[in-house]
N, C-alpha and C. Protein backbone atom coordinates (compact mmCIF):
# COMPACT_ATOMS: atom_id res chain seq x y z
N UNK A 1 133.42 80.21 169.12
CA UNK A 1 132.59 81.20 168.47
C UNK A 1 133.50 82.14 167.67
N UNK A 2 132.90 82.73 166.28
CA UNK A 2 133.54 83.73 165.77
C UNK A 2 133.79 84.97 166.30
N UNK A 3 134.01 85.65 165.28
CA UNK A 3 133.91 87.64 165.49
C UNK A 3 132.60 87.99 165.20
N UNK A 4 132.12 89.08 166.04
CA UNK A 4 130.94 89.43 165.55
C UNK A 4 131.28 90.93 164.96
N UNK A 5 130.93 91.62 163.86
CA UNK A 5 130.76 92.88 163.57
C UNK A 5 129.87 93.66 163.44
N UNK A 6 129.77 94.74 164.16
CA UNK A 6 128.62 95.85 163.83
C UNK A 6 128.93 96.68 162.41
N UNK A 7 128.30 96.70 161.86
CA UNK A 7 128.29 98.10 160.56
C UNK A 7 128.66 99.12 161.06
N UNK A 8 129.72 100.34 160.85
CA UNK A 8 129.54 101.54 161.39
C UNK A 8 129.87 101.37 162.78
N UNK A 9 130.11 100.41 163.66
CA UNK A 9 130.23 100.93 165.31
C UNK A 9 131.46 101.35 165.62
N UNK A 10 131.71 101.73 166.69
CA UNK A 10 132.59 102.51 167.28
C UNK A 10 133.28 101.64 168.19
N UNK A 11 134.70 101.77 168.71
CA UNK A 11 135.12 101.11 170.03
C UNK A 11 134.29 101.19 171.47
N UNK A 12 134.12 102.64 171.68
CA UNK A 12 133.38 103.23 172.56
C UNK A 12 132.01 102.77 172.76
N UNK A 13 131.54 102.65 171.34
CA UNK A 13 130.13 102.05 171.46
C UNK A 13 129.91 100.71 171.58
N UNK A 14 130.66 99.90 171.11
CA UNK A 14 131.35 98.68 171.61
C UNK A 14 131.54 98.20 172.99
N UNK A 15 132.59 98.61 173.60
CA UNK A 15 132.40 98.76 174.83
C UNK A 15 131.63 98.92 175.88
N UNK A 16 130.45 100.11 175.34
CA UNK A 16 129.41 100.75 176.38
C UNK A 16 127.99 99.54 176.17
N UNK A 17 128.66 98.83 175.11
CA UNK A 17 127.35 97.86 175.06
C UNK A 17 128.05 96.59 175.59
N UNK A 18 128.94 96.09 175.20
CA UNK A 18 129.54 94.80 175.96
C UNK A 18 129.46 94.96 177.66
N UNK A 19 129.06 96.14 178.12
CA UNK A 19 129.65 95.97 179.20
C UNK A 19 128.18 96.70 180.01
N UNK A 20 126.98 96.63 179.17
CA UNK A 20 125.88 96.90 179.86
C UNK A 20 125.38 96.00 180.73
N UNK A 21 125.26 96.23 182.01
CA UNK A 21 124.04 95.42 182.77
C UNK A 21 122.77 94.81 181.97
N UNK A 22 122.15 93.63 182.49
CA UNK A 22 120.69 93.39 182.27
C UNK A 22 120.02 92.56 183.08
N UNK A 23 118.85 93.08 182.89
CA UNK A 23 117.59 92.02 184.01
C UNK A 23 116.89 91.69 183.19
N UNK A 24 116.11 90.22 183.85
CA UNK A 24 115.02 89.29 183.02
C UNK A 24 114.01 88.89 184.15
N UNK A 25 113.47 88.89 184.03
CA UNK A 25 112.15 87.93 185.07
C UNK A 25 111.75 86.55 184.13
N UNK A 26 112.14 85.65 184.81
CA UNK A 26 111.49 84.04 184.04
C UNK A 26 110.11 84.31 184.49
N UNK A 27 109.14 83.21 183.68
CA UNK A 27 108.04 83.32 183.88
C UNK A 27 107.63 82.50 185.46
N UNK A 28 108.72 81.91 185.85
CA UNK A 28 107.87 81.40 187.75
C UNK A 28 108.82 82.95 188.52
N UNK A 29 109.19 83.64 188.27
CA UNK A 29 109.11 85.03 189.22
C UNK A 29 110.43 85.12 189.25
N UNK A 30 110.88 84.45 189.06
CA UNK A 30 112.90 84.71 189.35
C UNK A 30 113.45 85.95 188.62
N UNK A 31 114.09 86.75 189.14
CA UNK A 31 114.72 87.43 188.52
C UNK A 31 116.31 87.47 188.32
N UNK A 32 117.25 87.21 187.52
CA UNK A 32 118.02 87.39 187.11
C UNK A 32 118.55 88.71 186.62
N UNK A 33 119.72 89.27 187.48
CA UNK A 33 120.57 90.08 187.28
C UNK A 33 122.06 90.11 186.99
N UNK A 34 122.10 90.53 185.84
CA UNK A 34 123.69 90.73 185.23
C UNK A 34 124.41 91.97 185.23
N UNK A 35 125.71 92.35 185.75
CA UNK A 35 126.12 93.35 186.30
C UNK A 35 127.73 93.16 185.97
N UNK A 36 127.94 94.12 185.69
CA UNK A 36 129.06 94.59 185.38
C UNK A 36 129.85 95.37 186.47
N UNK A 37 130.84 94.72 186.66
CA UNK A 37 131.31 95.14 188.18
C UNK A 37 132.97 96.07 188.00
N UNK A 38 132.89 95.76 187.21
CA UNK A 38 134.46 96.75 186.22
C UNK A 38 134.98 96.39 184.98
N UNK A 39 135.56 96.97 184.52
CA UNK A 39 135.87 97.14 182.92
C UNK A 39 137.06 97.84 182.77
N UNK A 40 138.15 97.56 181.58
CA UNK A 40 139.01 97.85 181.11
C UNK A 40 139.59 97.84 179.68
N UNK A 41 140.14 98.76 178.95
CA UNK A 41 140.35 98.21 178.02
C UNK A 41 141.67 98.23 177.42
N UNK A 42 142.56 97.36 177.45
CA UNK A 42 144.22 96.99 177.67
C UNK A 42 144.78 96.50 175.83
N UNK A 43 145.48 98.09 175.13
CA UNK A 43 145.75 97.86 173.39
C UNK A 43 146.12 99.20 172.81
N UNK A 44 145.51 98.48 171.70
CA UNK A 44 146.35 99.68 170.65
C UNK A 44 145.68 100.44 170.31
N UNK A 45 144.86 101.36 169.02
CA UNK A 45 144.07 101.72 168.24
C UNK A 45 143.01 101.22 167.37
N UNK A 46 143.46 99.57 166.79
CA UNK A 46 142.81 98.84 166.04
C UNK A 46 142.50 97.51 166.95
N UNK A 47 143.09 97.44 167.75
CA UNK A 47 142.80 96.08 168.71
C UNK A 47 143.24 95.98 169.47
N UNK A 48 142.61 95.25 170.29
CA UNK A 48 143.08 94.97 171.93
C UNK A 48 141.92 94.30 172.64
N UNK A 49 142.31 94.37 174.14
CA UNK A 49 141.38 93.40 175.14
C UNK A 49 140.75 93.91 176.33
N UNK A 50 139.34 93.79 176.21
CA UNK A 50 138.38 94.42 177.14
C UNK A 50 138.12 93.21 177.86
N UNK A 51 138.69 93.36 179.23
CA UNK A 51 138.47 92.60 180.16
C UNK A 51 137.33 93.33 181.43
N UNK A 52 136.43 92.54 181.84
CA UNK A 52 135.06 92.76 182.43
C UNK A 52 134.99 91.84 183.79
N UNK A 53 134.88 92.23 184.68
CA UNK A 53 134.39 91.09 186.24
C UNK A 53 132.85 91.21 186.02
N UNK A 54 131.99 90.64 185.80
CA UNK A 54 130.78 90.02 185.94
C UNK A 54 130.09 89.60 186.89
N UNK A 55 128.91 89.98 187.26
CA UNK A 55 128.03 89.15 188.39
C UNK A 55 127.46 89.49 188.09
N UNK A 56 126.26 87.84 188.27
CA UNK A 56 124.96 87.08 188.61
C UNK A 56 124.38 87.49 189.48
N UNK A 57 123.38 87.86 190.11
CA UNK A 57 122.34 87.55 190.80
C UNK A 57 120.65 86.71 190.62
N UNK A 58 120.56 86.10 191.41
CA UNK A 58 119.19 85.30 191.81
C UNK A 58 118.01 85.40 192.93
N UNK A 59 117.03 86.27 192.39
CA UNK A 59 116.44 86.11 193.59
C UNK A 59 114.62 86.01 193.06
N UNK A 60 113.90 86.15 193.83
CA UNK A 60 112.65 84.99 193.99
C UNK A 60 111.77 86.02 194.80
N UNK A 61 111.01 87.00 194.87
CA UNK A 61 109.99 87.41 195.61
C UNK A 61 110.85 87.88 196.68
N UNK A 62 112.07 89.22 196.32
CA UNK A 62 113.31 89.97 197.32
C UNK A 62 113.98 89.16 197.54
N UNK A 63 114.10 87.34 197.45
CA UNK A 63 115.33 86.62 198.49
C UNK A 63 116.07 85.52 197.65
N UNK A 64 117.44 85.96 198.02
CA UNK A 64 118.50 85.12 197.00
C UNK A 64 117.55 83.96 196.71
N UNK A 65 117.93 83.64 195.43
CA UNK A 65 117.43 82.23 195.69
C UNK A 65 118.44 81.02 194.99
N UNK A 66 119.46 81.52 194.36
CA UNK A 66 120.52 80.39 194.30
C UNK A 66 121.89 81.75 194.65
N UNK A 67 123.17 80.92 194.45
CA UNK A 67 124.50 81.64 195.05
C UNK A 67 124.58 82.67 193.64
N UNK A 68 125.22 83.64 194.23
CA UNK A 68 125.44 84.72 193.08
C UNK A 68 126.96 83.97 192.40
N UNK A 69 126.97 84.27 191.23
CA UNK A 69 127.99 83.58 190.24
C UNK A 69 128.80 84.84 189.64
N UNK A 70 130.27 84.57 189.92
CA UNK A 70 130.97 86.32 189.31
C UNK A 70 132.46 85.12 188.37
N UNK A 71 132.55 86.26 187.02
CA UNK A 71 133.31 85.59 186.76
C UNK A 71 133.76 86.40 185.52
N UNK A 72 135.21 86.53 184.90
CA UNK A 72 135.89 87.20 184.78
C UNK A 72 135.59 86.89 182.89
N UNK A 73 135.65 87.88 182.45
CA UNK A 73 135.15 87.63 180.77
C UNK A 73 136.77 88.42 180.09
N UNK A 74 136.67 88.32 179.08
CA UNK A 74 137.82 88.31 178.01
C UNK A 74 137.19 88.99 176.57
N UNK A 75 136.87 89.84 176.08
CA UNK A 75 136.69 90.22 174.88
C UNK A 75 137.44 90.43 173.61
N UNK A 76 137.77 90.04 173.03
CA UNK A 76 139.21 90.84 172.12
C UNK A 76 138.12 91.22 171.01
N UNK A 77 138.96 92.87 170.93
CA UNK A 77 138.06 93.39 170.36
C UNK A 77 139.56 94.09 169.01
N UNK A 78 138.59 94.63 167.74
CA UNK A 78 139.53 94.78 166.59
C UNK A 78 138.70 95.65 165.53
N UNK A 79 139.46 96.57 164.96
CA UNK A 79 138.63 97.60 164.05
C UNK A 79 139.22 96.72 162.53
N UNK A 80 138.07 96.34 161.83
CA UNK A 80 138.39 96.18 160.41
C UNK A 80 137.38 97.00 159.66
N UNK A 81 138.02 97.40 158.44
CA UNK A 81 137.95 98.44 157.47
C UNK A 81 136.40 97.72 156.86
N UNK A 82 136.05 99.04 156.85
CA UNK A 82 134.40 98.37 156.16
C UNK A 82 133.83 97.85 156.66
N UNK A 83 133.64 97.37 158.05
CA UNK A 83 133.12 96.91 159.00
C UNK A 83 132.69 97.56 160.48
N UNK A 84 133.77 98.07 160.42
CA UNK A 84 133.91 98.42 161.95
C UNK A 84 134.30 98.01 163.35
N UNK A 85 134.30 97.97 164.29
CA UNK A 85 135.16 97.31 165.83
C UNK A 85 133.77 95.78 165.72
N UNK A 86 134.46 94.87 166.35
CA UNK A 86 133.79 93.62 166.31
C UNK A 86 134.44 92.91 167.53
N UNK A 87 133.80 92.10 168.10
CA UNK A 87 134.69 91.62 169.20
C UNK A 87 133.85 89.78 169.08
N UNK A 88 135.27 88.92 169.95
CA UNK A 88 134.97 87.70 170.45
C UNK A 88 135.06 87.19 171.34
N UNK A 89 134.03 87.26 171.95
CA UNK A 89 133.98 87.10 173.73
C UNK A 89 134.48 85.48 173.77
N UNK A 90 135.21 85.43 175.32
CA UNK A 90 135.91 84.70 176.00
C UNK A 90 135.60 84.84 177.75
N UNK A 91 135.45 83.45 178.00
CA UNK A 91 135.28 83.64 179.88
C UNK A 91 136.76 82.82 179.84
N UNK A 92 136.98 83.26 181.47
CA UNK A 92 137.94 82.72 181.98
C UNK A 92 138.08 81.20 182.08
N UNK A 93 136.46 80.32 182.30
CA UNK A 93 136.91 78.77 181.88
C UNK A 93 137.26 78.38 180.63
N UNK A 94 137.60 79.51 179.39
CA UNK A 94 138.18 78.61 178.43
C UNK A 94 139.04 78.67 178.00
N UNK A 95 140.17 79.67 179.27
CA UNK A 95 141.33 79.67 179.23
C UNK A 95 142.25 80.71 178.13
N UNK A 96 141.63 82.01 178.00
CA UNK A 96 141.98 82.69 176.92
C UNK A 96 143.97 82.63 177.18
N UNK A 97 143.88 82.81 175.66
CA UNK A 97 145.54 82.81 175.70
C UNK A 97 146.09 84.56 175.94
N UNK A 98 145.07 85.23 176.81
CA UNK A 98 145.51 86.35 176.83
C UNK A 98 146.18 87.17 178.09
N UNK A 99 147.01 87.51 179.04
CA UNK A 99 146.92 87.77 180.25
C UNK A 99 147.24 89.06 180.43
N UNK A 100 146.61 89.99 180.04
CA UNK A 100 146.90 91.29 180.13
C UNK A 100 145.68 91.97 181.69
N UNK A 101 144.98 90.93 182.13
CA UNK A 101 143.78 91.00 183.00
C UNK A 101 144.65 91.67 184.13
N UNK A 102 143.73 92.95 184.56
CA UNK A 102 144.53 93.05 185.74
C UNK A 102 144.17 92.42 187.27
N UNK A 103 145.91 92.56 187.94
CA UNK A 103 145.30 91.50 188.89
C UNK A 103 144.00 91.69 189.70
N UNK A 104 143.41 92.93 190.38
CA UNK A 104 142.63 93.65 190.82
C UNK A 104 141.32 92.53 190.57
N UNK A 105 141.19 92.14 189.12
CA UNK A 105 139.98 91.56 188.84
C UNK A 105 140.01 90.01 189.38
N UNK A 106 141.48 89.28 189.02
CA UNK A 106 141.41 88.25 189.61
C UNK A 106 140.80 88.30 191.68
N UNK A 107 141.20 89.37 191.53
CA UNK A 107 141.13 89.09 193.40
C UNK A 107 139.54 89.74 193.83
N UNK A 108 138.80 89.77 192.72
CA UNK A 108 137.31 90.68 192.81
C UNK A 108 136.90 89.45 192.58
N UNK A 109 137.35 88.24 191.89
CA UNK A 109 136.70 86.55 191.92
C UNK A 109 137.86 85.70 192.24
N UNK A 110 137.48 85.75 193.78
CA UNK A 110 137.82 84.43 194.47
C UNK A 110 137.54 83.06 193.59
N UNK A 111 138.98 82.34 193.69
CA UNK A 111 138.57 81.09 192.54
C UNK A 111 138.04 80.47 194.07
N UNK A 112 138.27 80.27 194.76
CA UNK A 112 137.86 79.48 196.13
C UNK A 112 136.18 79.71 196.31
N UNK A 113 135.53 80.65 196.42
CA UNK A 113 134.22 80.95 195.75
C UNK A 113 133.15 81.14 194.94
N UNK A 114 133.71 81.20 193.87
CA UNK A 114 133.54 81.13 192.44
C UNK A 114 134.11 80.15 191.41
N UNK A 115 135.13 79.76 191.76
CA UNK A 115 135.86 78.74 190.91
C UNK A 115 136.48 79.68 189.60
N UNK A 116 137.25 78.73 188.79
CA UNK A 116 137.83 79.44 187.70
C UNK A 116 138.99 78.66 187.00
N UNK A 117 139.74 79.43 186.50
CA UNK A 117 140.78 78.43 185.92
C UNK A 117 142.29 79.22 186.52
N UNK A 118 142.58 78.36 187.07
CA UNK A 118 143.75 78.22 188.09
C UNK A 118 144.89 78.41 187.11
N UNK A 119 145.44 77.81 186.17
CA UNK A 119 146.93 77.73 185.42
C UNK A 119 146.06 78.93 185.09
N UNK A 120 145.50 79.38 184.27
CA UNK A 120 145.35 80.92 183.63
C UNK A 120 145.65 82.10 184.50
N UNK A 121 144.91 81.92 185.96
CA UNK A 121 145.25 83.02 186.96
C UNK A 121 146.58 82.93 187.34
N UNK A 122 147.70 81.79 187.32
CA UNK A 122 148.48 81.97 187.68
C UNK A 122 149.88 82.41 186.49
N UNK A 123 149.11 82.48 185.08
CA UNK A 123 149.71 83.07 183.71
C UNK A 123 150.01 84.45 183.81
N UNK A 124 148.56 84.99 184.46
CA UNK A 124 148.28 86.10 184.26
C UNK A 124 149.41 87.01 185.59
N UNK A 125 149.41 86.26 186.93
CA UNK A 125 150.38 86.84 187.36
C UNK A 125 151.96 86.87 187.23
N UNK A 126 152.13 85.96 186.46
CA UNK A 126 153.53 85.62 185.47
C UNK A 126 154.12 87.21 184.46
N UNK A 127 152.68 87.14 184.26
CA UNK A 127 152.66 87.76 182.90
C UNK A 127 153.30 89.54 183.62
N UNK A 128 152.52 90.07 184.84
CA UNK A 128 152.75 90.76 185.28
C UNK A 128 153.62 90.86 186.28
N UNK A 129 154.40 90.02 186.85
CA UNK A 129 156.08 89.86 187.55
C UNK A 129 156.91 90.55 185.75
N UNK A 130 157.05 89.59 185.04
CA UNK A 130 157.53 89.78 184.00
C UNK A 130 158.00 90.99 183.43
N UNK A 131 156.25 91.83 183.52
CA UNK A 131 156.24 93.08 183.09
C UNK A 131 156.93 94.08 184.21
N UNK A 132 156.92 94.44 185.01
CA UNK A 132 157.40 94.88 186.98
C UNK A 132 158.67 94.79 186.18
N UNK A 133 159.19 93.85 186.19
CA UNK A 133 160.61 93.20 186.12
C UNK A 133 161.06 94.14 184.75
N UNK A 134 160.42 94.11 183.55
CA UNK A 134 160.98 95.06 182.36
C UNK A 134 161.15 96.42 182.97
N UNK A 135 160.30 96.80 183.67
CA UNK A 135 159.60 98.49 183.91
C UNK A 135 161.24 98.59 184.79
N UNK A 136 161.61 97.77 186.08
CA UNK A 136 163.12 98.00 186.86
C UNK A 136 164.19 97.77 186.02
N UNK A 137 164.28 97.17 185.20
CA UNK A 137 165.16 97.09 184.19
C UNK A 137 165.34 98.36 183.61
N UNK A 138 164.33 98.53 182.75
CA UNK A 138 164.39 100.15 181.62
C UNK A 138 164.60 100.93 182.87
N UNK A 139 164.24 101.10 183.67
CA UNK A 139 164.35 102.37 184.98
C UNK A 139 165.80 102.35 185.38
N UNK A 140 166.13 101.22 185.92
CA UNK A 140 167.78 101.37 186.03
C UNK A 140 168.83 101.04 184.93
N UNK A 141 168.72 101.06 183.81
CA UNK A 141 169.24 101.66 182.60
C UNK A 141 169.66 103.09 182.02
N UNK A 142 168.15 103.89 182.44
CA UNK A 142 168.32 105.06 182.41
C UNK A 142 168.96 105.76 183.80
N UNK A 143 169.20 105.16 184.81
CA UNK A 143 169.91 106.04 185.87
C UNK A 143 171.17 105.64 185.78
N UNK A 144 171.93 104.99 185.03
CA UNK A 144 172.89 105.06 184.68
C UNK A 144 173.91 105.98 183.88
């Protein structure tokens, strides 16, 4: 999928809508709930990545009626001129090339319960040893 752009929108407003809850009732009674379970947004001024934990719910006259489904989304979002902030959503099965996710969210979706993509979760904690590892570096540089 592409970029989508709003006319005129804002990051903020961007955000506060990517990351709204919603409910539906199908017409045999089910209700479906979408929920936003945390949010972040990891960049610069003109772009960067709003990462979101997600959950499903299913239920039928008060009672589950299939397994609740949670799963970790990817937005990259970007201000262009005359347009405004626009973003292109990404879930975790399609393997975004991005790992700025913090770990917190990986461990809010159990891949063992939820499933997911395994080499990506294990990018993403790469990604952050890596970073740890710069932060003791620059730190004991300067106590020198």
């Amino acid at each position: 999928m592409g970029w989508l752009f709003r006319n005129g929108s804002t990051r903020r407003g961007l955000i506060e809508e990517r990351t709204e809850g919603w409910e539906r009732t199908n017409p045999d009674g089910l209700v479906i709930t979408s929920t936003c379970l945390a949010h972040c947004y990891r960049g610069a001024s003109f772009s960067g990545v709003l990462w979101s934990v997600w959950e499903r719910t299913f239920n039928k006259e008060g009672t589950e009626s299939s397994p609740k489904q949670r799963w970790i989304q990817c937005d990259l979002l970007r201000y262009q001129r005359d347009f405004g902030w626009g973003y292109k959503d990404m879930e975790e099965s399609s393997g975004p090339y991005f790992f700025s996710c913090p770990i917190k969210y990986i461990r809010m979706v159990p891949i063992e319960q939820y499933g997911g993509n395994e080499e990506w979760r294990e990018q993403v904690v790469l990604h952050h040893q890596r970073a740890a590892e710069k932060r003791r570096q620059r730190s004991a540089a300067k106590c020198q």
